[in-house]
N, C-alpha and C. Protein backbone atom coordinates (compact mmCIF):
# COMPACT_ATOMS: atom_id res chain seq x y z
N UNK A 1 24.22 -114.44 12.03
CA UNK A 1 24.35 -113.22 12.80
C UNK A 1 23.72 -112.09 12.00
N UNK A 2 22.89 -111.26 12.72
CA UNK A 2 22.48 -110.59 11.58
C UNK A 2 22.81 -108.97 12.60
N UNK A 3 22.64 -108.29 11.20
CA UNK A 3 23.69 -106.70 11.34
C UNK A 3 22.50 -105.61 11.15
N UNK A 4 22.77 -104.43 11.79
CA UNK A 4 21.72 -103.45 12.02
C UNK A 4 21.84 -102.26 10.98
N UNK A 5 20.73 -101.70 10.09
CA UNK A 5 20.76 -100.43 9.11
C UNK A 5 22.14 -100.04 10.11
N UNK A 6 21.55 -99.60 11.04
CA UNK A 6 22.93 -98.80 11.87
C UNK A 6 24.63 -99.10 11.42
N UNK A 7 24.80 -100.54 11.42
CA UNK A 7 26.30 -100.64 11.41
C UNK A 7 26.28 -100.63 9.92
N UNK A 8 25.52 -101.42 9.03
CA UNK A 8 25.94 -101.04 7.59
C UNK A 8 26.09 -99.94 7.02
N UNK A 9 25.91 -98.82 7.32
CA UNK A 9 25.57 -97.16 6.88
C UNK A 9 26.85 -97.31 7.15
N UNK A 10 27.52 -97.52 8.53
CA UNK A 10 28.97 -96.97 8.80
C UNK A 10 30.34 -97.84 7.84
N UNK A 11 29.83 -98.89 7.17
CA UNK A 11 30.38 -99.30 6.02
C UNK A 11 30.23 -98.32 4.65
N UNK A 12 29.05 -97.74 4.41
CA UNK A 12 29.00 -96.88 3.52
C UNK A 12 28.42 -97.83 2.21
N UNK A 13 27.90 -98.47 2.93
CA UNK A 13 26.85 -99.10 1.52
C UNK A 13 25.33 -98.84 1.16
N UNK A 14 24.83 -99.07 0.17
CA UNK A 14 23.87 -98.49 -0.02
C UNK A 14 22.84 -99.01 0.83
N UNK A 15 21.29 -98.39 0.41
CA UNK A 15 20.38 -98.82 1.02
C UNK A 15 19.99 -100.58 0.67
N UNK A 16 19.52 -100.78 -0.67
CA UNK A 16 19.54 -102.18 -0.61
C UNK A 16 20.73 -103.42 -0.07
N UNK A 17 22.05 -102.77 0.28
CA UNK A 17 22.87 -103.68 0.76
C UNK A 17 22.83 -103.61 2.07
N UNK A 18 22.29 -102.78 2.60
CA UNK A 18 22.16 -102.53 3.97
C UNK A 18 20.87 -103.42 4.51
N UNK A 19 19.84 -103.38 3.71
CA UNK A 19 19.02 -104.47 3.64
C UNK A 19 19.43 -106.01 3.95
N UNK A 20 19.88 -106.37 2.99
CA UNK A 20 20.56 -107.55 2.50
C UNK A 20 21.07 -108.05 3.48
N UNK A 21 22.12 -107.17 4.20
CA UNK A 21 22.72 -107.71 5.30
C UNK A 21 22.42 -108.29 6.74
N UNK A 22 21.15 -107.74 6.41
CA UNK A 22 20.20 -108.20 7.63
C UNK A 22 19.90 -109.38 7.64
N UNK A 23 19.70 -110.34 6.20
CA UNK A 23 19.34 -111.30 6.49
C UNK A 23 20.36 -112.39 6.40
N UNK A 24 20.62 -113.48 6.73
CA UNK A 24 21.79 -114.46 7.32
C UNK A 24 21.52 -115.46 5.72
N UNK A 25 22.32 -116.18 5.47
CA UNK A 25 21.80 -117.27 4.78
C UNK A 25 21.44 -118.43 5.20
N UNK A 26 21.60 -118.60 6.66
CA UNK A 26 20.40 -119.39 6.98
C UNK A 26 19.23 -119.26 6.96
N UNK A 27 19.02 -117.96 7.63
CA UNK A 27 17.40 -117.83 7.85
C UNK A 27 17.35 -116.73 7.00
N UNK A 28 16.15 -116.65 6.92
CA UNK A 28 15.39 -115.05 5.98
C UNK A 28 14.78 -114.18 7.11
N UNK A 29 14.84 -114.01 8.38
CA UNK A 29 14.31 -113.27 9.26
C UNK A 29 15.02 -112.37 9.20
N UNK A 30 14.16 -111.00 9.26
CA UNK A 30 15.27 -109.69 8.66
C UNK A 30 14.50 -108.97 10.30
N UNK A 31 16.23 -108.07 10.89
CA UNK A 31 16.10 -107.71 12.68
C UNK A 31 16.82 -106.80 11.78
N UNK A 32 15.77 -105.38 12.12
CA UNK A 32 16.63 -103.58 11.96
C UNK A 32 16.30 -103.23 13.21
N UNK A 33 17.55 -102.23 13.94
CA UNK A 33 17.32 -100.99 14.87
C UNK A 33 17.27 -99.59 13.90
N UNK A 34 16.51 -98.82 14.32
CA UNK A 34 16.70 -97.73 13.71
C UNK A 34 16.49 -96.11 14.84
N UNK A 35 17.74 -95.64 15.25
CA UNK A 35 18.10 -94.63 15.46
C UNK A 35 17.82 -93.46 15.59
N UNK A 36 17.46 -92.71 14.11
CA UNK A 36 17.84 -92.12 13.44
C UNK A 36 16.67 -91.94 11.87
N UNK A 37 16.53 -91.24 11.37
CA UNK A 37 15.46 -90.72 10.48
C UNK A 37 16.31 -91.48 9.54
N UNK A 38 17.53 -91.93 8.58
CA UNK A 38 17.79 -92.87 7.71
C UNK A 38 17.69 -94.18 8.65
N UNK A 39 17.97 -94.62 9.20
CA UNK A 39 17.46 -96.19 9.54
C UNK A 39 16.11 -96.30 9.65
N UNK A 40 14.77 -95.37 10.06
CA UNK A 40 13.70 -95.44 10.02
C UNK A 40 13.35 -95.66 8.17
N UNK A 41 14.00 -95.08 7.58
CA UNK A 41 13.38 -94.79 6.07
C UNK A 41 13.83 -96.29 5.94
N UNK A 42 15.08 -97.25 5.79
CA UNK A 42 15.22 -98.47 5.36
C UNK A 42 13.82 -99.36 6.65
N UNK A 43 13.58 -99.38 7.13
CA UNK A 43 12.41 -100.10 8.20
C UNK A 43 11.05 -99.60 7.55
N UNK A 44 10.82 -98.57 7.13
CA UNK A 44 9.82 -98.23 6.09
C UNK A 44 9.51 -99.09 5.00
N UNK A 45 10.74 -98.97 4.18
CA UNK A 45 10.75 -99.50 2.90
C UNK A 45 10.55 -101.30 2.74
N UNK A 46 11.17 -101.74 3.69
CA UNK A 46 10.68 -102.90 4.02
C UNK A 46 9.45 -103.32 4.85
N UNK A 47 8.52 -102.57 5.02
CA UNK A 47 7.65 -102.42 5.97
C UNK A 47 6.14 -102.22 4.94
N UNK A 48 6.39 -101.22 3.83
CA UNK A 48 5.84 -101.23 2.79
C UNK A 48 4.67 -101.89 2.26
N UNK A 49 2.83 -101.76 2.19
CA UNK A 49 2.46 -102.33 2.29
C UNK A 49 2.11 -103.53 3.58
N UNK A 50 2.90 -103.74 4.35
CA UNK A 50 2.44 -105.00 5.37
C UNK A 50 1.11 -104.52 5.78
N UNK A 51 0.06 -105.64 5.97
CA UNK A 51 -0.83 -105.39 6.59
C UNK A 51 -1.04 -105.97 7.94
N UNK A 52 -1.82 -104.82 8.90
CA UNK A 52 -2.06 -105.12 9.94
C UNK A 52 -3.59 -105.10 10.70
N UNK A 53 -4.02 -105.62 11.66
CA UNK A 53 -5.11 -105.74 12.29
C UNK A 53 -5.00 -104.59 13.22
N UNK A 54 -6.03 -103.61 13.61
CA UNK A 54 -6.33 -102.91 14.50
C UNK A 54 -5.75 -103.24 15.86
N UNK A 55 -6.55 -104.39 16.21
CA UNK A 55 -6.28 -105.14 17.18
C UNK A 55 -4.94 -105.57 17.46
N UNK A 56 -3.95 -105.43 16.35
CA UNK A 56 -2.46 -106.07 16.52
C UNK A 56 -1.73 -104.64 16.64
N UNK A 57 -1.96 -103.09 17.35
CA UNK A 57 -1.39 -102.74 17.79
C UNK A 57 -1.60 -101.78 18.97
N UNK A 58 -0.87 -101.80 19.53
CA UNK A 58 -0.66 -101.37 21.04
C UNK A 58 0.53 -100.46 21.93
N UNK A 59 -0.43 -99.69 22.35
CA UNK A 59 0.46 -98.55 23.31
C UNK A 59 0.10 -98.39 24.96
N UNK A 60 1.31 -99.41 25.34
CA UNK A 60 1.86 -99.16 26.85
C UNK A 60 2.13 -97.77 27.58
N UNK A 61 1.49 -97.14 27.52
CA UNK A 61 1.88 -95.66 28.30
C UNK A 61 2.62 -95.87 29.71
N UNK A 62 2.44 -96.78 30.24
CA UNK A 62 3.05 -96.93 31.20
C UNK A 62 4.80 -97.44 31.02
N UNK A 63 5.10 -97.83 30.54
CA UNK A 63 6.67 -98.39 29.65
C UNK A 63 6.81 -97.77 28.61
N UNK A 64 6.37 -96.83 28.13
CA UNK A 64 6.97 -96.04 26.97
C UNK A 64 6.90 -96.73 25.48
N UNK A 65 6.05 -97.90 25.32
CA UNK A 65 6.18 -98.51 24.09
C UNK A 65 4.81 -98.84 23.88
N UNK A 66 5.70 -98.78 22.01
CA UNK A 66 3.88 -98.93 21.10
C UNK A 66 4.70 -99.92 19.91
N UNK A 67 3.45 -101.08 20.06
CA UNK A 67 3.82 -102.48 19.20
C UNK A 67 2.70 -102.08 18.46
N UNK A 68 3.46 -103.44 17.10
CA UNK A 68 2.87 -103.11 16.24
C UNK A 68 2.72 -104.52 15.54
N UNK A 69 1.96 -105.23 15.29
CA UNK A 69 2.64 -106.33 14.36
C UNK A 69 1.69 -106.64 13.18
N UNK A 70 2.41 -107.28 12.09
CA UNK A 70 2.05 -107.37 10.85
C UNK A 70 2.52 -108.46 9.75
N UNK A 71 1.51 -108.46 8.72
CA UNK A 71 2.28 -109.10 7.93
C UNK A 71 2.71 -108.66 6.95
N UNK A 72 4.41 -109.00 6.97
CA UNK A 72 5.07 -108.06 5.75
C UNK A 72 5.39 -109.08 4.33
N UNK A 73 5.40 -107.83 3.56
CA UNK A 73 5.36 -108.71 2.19
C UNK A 73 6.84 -108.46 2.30
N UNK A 74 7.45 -109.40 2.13
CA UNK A 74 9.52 -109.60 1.45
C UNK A 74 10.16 -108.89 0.03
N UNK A 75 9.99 -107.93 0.58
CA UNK A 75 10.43 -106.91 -0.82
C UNK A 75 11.78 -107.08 -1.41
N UNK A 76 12.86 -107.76 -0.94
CA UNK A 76 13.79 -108.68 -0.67
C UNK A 76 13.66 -109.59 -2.02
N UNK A 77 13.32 -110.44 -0.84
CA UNK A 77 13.29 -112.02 -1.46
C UNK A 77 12.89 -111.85 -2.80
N UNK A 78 11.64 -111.01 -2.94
CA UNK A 78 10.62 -110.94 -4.08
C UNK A 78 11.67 -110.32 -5.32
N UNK A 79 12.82 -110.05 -4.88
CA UNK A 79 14.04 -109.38 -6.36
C UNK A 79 14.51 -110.70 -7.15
N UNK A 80 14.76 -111.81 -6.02
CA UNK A 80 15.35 -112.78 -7.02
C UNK A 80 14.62 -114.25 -6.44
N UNK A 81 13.11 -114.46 -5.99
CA UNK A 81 12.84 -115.49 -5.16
C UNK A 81 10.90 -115.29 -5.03
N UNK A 82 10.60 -116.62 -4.68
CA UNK A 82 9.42 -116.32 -4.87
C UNK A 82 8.52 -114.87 -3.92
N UNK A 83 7.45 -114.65 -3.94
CA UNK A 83 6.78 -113.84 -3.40
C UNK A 83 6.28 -114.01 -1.97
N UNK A 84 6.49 -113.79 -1.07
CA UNK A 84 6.27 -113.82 0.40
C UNK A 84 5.63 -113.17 1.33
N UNK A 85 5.31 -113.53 2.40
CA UNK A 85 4.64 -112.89 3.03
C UNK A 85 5.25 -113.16 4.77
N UNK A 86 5.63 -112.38 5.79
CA UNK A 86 6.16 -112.96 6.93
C UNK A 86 5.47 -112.01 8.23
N UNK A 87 5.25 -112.82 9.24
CA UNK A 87 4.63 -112.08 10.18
C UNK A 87 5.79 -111.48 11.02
N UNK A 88 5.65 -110.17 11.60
CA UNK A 88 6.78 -109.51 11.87
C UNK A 88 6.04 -108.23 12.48
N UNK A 89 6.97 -108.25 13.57
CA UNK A 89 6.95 -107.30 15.04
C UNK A 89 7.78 -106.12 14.72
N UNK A 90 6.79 -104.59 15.04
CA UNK A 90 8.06 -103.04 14.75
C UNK A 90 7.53 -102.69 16.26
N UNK A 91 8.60 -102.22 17.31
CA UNK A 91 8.87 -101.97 18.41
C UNK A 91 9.05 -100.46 18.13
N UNK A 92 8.46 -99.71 19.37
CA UNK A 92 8.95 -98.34 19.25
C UNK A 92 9.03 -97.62 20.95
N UNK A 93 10.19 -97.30 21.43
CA UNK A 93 10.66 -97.34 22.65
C UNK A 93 10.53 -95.70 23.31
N UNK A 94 10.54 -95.50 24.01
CA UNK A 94 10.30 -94.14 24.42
C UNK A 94 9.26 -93.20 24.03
N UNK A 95 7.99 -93.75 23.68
CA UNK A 95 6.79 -93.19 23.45
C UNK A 95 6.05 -92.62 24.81
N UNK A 96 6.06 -91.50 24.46
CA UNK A 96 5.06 -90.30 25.05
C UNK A 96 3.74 -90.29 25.25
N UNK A 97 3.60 -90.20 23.96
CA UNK A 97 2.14 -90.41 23.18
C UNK A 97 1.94 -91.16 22.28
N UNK A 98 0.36 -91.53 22.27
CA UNK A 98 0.07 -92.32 20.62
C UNK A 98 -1.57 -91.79 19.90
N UNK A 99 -1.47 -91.22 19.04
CA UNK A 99 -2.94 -90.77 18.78
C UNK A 99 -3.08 -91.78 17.17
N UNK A 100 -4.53 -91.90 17.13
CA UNK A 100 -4.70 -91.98 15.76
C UNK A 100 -5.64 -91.29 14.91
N UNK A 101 -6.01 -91.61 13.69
CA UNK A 101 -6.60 -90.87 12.68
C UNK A 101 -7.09 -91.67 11.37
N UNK A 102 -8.45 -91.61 11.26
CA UNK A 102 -8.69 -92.16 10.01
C UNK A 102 -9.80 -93.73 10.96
N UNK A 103 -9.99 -93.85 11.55
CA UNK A 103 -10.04 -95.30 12.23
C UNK A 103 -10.53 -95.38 13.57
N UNK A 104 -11.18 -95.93 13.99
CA UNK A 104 -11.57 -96.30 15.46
C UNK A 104 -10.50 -97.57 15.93
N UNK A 105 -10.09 -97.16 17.62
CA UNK A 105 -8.94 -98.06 17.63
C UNK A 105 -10.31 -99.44 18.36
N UNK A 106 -11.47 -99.26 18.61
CA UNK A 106 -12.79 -100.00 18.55
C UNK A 106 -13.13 -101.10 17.23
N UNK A 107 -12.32 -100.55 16.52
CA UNK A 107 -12.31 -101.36 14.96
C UNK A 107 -11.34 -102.45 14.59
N UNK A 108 -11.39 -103.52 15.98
CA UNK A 108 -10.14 -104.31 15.74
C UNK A 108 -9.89 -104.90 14.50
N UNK A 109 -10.70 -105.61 14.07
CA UNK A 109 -11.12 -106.00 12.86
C UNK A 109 -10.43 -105.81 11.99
N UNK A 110 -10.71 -104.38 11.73
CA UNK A 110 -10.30 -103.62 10.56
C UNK A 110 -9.02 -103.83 10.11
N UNK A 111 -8.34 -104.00 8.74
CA UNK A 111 -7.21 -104.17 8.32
C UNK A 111 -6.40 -103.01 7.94
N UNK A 112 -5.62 -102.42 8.03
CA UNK A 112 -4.89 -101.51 7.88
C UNK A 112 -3.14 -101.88 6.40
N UNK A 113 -3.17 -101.01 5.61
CA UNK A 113 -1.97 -101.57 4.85
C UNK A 113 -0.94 -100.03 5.41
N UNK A 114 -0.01 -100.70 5.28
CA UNK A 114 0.77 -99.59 6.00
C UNK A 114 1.50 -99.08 5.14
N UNK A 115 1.80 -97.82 4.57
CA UNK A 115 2.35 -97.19 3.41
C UNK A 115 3.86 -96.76 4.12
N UNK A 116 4.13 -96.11 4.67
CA UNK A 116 5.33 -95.63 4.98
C UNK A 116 5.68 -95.49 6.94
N UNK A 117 6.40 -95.09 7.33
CA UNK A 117 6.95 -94.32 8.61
C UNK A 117 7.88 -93.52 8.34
N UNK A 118 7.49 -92.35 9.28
CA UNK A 118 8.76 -91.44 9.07
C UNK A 118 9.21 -91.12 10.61
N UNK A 119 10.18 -90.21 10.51
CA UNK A 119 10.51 -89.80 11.61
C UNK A 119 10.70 -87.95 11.76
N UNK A 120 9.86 -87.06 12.37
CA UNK A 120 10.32 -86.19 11.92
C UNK A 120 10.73 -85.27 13.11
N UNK A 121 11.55 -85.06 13.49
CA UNK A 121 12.59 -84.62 14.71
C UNK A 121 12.09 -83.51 15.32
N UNK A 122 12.12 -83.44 16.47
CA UNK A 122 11.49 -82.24 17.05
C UNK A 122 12.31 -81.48 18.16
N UNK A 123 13.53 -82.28 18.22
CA UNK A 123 15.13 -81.53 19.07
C UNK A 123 15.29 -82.48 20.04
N UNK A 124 16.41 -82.37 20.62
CA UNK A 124 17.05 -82.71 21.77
C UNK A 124 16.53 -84.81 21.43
N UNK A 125 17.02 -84.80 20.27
CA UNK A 125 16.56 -86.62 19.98
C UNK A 125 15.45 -86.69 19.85
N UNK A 126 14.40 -85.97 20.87
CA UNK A 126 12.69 -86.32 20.55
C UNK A 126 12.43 -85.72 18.90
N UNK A 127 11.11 -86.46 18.54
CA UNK A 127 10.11 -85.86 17.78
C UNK A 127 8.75 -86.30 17.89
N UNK A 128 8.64 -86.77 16.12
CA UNK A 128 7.49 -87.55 16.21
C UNK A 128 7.18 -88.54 15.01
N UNK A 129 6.90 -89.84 15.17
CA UNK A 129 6.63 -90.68 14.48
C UNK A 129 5.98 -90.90 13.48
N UNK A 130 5.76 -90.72 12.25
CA UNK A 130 4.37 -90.94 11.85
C UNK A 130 4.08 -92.01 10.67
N UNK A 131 2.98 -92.77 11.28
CA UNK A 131 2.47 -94.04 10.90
C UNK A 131 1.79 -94.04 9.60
N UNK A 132 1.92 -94.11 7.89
CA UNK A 132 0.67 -93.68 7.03
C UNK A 132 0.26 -94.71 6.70
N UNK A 133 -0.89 -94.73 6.96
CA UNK A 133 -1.97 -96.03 6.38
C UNK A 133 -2.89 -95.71 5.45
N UNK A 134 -3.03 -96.81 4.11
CA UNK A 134 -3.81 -96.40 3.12
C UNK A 134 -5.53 -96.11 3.73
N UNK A 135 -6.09 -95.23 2.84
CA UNK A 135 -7.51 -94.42 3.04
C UNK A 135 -7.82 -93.32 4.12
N UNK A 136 -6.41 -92.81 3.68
CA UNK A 136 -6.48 -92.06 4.90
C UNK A 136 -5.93 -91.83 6.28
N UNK A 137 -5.53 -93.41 7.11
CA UNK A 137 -5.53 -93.26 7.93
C UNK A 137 -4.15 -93.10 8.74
N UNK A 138 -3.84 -93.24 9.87
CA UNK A 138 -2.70 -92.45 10.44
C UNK A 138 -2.43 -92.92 11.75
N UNK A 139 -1.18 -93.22 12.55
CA UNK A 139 -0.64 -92.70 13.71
C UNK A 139 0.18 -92.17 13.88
N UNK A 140 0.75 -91.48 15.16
CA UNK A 140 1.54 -90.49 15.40
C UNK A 140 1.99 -90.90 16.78
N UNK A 141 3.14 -90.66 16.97
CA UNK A 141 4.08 -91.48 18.07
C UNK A 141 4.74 -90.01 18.78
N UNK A 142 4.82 -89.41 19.70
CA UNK A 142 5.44 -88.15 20.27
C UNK A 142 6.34 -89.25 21.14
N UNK A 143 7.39 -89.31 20.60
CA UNK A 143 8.67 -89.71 21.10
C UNK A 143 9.89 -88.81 21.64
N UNK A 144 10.17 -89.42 22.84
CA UNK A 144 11.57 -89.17 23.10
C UNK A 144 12.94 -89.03 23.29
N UNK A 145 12.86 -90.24 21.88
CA UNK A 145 14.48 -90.37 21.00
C UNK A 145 13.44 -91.89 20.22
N UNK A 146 14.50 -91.85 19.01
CA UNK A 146 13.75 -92.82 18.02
C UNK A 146 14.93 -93.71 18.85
N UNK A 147 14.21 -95.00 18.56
CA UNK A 147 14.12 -96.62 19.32
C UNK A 147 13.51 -97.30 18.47
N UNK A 148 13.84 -98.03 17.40
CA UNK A 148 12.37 -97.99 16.82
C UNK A 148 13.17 -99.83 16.84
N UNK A 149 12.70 -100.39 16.34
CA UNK A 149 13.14 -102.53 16.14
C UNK A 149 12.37 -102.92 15.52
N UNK A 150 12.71 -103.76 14.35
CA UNK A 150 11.44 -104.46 13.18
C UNK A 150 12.07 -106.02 13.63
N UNK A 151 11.44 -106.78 13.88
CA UNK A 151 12.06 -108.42 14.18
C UNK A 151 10.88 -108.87 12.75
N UNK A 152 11.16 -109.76 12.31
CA UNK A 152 10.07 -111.15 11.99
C UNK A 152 10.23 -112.25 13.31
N UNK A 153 8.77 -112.64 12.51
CA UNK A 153 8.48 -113.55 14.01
C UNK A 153 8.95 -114.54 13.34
N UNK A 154 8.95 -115.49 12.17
CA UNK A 154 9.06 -116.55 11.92
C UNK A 154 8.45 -117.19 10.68
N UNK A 155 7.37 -117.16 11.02
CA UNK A 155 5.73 -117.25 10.10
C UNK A 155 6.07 -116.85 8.33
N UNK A 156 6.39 -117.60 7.96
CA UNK A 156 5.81 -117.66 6.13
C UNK A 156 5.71 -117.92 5.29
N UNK A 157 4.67 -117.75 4.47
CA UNK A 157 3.75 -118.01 3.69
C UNK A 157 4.08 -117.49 2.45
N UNK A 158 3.46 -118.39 1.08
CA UNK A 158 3.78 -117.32 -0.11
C UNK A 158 2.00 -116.34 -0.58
N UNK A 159 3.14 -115.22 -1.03
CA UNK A 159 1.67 -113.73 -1.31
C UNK A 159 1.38 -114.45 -2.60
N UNK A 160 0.29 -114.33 -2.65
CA UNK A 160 -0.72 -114.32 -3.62
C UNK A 160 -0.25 -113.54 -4.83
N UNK A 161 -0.27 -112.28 -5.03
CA UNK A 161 0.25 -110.79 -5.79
C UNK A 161 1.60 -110.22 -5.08
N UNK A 162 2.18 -109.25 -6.00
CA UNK A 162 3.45 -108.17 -5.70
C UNK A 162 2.34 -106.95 -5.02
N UNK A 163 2.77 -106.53 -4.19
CA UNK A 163 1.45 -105.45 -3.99
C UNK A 163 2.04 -104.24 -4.92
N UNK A 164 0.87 -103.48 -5.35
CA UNK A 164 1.13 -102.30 -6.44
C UNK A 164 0.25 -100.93 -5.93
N UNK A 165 0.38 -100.18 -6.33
CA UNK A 165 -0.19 -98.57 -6.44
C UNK A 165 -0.49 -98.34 -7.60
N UNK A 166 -1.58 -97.94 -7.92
CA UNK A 166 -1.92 -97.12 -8.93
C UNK A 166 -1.42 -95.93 -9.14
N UNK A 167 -0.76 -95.28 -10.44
CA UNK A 167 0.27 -94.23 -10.71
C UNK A 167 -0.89 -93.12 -10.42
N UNK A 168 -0.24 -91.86 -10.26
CA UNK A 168 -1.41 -91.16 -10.40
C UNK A 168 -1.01 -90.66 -12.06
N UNK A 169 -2.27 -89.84 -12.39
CA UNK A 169 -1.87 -89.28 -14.03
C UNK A 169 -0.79 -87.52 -13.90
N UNK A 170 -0.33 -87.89 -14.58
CA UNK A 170 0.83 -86.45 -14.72
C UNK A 170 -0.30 -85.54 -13.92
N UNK A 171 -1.25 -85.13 -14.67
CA UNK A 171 -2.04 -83.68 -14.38
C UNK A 171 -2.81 -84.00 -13.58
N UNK A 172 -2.81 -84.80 -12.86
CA UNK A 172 -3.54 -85.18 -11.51
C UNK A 172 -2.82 -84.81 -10.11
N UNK A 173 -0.76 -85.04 -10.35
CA UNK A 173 -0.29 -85.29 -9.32
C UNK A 173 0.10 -83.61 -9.64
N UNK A 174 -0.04 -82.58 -10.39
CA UNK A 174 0.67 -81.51 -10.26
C UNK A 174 -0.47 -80.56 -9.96
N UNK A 175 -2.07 -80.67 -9.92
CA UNK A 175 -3.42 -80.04 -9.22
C UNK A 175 -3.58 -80.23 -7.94
């Protein structure tokens, strides 16, 4: 049975246990809803790096939803277990709009690593989404209440590498 950022917060545990709980000890398929600008940040953090194909995402204007799918590296597993990689679906429900930036959505091809999501509120439940992808690039979701769902599909494989960032230098990140 697996449990949502949502209900673990109302236990009052931290972020990595709130994680944790998602996944069953049968399976390793990790299912978040996220609400709310803290359940978006834990769906982030596990989201981290995954890469995706141009082509693997999509906005229904007509139904209010924009898919997304990818492959995520197991930031998880990777604490006490080998290094992973799992293909895995982020749902986002009540979309308005979807623009992007950095990218031709003509560029199926193209691989995208996905750095973060946020959520940043704009009243009455709406805001707006935003997608950061390394070199720049970007989407933006004008939503009308966060809905957001991360499933894994099933699919995986072991990663090659831990994915990393280069630090920036002290007097680089304060110019």
């Amino acid at each position: 049975m697996a449990n949502t950022a949502r209900l673990a917060r109302r236990g009052g545990r931290t972020n990595f246990e709130r994680i944790k709980m998602t996944q069953t000890a049968t399976t390793s398929e990790l299912r978040l809803i996220a609400r709310d600008a803290e359940d978006l940040a834990i769906v982030s953090a596990n989201l981290q790096d995954a890469l995706t194909l141009v082509a693997d995402m999509a906005f229904d204007p007509q139904a209010g939803r924009f898919t997304l799918y990818a492959c995520r590296f197991d930031w998880l597993k990777a604490t006490t277990g080998p290094l992973e990689r799992c293909r895995t679906g982020l749902y986002f429900e009540g979309v308005e709009k979807a623009s992007c930036a950095g990218f031709s959505r003509g560029d199926k091809a193209r691989i995208l690593n996905l750095l973060s999501v946020v959520f940043l509120e704009g009243g009455e439940g709406g805001g707006v989404v935003e997608l950061t992808f390394s070199d720049g690039c970007g989407v933006r979701l004008k939503v009308s209440r966060l809905d957001a769902k991360l499933c894994d599909r099933g699919e995986r494989w072991p990663a090659r590498v831990r994915p990393g960032h280069a630090c920036a230098e002290e007097g680089d990140a304060q110019g």
